[in-house]
PDB file of N, CA and C in Angstrom:
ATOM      1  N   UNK A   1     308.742 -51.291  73.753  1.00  0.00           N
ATOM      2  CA  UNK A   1     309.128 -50.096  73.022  1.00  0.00           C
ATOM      3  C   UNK A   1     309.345 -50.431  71.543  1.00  0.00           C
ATOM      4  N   UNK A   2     309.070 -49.859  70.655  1.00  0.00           N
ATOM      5  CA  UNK A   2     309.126 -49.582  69.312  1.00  0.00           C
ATOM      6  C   UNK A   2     310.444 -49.185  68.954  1.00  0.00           C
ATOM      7  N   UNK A   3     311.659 -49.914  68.278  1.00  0.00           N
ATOM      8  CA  UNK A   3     312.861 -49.291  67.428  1.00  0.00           C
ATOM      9  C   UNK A   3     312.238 -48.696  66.420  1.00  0.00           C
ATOM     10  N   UNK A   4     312.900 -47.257  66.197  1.00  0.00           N
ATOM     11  CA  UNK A   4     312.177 -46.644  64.736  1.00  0.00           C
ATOM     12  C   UNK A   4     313.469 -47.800  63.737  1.00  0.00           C
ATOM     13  N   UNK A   5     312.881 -47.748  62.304  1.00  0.00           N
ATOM     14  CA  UNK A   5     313.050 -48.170  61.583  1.00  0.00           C
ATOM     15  C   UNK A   5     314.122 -47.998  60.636  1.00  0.00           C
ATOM     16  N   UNK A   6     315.050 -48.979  60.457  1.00  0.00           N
ATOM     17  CA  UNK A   6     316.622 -48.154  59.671  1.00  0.00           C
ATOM     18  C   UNK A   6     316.801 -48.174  58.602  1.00  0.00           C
ATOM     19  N   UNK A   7     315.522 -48.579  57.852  1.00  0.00           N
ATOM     20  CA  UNK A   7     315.028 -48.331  56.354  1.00  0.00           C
ATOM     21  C   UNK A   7     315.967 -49.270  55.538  1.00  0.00           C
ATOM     22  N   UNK A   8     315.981 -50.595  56.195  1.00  0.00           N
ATOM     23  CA  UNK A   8     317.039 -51.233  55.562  1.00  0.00           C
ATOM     24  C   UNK A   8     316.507 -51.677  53.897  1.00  0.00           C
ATOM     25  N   UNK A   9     315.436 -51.407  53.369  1.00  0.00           N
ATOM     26  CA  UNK A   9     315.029 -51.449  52.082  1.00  0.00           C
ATOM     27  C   UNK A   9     314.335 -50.478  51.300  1.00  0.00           C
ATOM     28  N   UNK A  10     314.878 -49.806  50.554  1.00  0.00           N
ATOM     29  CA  UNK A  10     313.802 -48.339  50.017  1.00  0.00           C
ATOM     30  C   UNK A  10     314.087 -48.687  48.268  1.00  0.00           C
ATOM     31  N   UNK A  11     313.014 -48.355  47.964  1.00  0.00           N
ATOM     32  CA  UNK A  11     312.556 -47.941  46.497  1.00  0.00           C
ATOM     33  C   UNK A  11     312.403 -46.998  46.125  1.00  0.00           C
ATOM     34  N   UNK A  12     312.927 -46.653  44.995  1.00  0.00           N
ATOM     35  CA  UNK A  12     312.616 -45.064  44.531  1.00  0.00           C
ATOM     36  C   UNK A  12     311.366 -45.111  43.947  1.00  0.00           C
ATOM     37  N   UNK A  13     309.853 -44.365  44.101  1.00  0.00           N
ATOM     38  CA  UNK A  13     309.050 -44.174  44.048  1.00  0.00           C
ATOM     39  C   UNK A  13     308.452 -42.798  42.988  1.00  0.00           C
ATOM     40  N   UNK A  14     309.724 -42.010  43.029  1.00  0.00           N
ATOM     41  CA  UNK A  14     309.494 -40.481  42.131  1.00  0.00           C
ATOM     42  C   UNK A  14     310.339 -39.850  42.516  1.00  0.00           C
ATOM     43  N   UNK A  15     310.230 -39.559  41.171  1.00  0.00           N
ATOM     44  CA  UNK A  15     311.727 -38.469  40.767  1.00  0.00           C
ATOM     45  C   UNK A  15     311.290 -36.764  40.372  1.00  0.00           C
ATOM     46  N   UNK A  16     312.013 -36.195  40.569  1.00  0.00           N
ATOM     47  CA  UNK A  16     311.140 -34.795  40.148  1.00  0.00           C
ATOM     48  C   UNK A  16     312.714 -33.779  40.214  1.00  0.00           C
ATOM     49  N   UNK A  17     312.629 -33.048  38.847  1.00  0.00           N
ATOM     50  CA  UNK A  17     313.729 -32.652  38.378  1.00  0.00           C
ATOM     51  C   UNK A  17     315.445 -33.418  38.910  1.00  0.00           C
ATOM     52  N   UNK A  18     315.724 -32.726  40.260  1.00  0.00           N
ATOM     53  CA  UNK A  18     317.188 -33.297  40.949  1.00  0.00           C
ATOM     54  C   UNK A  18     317.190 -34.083  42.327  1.00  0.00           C
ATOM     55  N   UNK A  19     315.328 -34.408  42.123  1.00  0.00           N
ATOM     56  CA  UNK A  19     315.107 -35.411  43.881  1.00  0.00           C
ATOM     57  C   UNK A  19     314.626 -35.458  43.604  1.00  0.00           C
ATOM     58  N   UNK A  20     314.968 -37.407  44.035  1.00  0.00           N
ATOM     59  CA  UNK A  20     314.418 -38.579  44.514  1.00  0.00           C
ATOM     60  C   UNK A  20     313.672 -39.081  45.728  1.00  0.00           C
ATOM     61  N   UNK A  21     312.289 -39.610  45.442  1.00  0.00           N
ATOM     62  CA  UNK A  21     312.081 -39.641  47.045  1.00  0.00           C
ATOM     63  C   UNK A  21     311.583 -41.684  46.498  1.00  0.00           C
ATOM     64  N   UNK A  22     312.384 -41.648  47.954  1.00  0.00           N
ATOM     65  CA  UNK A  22     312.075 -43.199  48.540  1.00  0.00           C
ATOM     66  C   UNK A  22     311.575 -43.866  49.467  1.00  0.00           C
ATOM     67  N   UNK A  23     310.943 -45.200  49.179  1.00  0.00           N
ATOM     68  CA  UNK A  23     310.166 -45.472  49.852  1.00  0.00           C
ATOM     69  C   UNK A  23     310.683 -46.599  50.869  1.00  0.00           C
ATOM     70  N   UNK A  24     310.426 -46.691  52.205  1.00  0.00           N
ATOM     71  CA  UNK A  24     311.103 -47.760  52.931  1.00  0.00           C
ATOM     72  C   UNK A  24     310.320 -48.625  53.012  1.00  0.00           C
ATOM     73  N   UNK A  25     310.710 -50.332  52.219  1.00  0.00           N
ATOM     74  CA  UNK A  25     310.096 -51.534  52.574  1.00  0.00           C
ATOM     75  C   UNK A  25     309.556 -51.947  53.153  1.00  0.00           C
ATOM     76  N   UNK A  26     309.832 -51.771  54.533  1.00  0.00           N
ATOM     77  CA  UNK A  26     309.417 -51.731  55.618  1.00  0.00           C
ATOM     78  C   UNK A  26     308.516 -51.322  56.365  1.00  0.00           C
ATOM     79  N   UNK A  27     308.804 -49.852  56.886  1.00  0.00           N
ATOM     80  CA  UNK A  27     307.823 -49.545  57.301  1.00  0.00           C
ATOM     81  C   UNK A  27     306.838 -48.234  56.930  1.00  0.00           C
ATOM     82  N   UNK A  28     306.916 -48.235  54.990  1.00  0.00           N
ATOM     83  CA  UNK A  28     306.402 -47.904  53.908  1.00  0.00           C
ATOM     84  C   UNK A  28     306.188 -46.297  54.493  1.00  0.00           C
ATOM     85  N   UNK A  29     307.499 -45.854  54.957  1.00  0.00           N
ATOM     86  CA  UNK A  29     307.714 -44.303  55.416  1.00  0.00           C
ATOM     87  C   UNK A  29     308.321 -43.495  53.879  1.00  0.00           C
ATOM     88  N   UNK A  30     308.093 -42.508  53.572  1.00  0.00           N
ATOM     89  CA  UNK A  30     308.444 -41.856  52.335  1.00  0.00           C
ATOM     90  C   UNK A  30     309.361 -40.503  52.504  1.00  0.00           C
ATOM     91  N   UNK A  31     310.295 -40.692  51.842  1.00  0.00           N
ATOM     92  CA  UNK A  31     311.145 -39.384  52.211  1.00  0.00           C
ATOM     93  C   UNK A  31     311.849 -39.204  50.988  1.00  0.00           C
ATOM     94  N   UNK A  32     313.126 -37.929  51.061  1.00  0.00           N
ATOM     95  CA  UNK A  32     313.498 -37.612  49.846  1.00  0.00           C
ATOM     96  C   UNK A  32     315.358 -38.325  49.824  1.00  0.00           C
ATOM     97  N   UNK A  33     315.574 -38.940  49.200  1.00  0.00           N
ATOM     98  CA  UNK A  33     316.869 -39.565  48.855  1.00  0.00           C
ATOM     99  C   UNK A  33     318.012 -38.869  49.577  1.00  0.00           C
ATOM    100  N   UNK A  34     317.893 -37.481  49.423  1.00  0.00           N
ATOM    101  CA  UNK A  34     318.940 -36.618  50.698  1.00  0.00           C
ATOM    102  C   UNK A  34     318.765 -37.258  52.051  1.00  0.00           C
ATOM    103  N   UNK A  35     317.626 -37.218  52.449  1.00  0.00           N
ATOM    104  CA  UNK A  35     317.627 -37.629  54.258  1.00  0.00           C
ATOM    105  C   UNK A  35     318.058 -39.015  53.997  1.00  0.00           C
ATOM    106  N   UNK A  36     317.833 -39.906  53.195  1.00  0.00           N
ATOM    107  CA  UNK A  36     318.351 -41.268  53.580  1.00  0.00           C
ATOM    108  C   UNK A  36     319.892 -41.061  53.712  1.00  0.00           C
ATOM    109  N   UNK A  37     320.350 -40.556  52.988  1.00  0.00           N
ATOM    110  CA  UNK A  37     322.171 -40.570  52.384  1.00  0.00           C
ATOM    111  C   UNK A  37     322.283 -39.794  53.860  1.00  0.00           C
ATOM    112  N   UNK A  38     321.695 -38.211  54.796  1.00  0.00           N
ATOM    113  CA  UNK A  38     322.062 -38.227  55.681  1.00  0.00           C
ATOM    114  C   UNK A  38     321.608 -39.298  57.102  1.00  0.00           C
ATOM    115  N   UNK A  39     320.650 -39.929  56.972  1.00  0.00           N
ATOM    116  CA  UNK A  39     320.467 -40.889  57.981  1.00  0.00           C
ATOM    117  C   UNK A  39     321.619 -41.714  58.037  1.00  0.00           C
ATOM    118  N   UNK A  40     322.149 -42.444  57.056  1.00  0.00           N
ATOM    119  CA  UNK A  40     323.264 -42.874  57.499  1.00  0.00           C
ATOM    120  C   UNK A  40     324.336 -42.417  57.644  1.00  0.00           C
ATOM    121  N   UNK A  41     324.881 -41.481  57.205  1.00  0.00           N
ATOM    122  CA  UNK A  41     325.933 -40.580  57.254  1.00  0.00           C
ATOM    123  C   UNK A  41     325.905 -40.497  59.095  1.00  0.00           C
ATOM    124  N   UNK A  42     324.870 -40.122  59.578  1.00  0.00           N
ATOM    125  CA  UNK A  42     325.045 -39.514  60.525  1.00  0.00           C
ATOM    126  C   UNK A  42     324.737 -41.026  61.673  1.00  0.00           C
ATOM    127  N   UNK A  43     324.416 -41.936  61.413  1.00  0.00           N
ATOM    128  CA  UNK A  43     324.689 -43.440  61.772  1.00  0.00           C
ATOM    129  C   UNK A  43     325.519 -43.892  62.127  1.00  0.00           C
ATOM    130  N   UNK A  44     326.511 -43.516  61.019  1.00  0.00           N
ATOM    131  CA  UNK A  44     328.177 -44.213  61.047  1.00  0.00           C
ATOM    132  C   UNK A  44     329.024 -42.965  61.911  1.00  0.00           C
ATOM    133  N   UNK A  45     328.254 -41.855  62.064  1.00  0.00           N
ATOM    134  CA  UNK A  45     329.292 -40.790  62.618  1.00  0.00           C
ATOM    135  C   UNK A  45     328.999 -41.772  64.115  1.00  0.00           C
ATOM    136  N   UNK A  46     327.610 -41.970  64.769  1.00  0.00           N
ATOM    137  CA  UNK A  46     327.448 -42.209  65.607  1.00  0.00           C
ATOM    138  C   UNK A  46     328.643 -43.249  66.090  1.00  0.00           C
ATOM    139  N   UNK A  47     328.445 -44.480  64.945  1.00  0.00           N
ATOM    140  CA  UNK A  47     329.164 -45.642  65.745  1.00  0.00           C
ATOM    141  C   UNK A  47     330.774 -45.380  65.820  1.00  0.00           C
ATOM    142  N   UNK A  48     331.416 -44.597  65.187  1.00  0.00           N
ATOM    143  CA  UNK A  48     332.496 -44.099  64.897  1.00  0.00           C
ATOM    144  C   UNK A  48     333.059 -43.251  66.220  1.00  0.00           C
ATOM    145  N   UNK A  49     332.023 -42.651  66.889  1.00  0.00           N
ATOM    146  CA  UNK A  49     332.109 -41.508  68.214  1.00  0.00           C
ATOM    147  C   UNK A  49     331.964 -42.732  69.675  1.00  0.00           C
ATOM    148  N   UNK A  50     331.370 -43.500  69.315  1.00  0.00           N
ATOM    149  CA  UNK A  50     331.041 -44.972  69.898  1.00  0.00           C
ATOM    150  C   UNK A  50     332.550 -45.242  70.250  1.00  0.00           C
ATOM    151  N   UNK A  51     332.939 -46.293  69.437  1.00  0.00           N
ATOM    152  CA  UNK A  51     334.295 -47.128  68.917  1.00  0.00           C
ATOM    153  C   UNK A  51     334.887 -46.591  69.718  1.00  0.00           C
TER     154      UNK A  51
END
């Protein structure tokens, strides 16, 4: 099985007026700077509901 990827390295790639989109090191997936900030947000809720 394939782990999706936790984007442990991104580059900002382009900017356009008030978003950023970045690029993951890895596995060179492209998204906008909001979903990263909620990917982990919602990461730590996980391990937090975990604990």
């Amino acid at each position: 099985m394939n782990t999706p990827c936790k984007h442990p390295k991104v580059r900002v790639v382009a900017r356009e007026e008030d978003t950023e989109f970045v690029e993951c090191q890895e596995c060179g997936e492209v998204f906008d700077s909001n979903e990263f900030r909620d990917m982990a947000i919602e990461e730590t809720a996980d391990k937090d509901e975990e604990g």
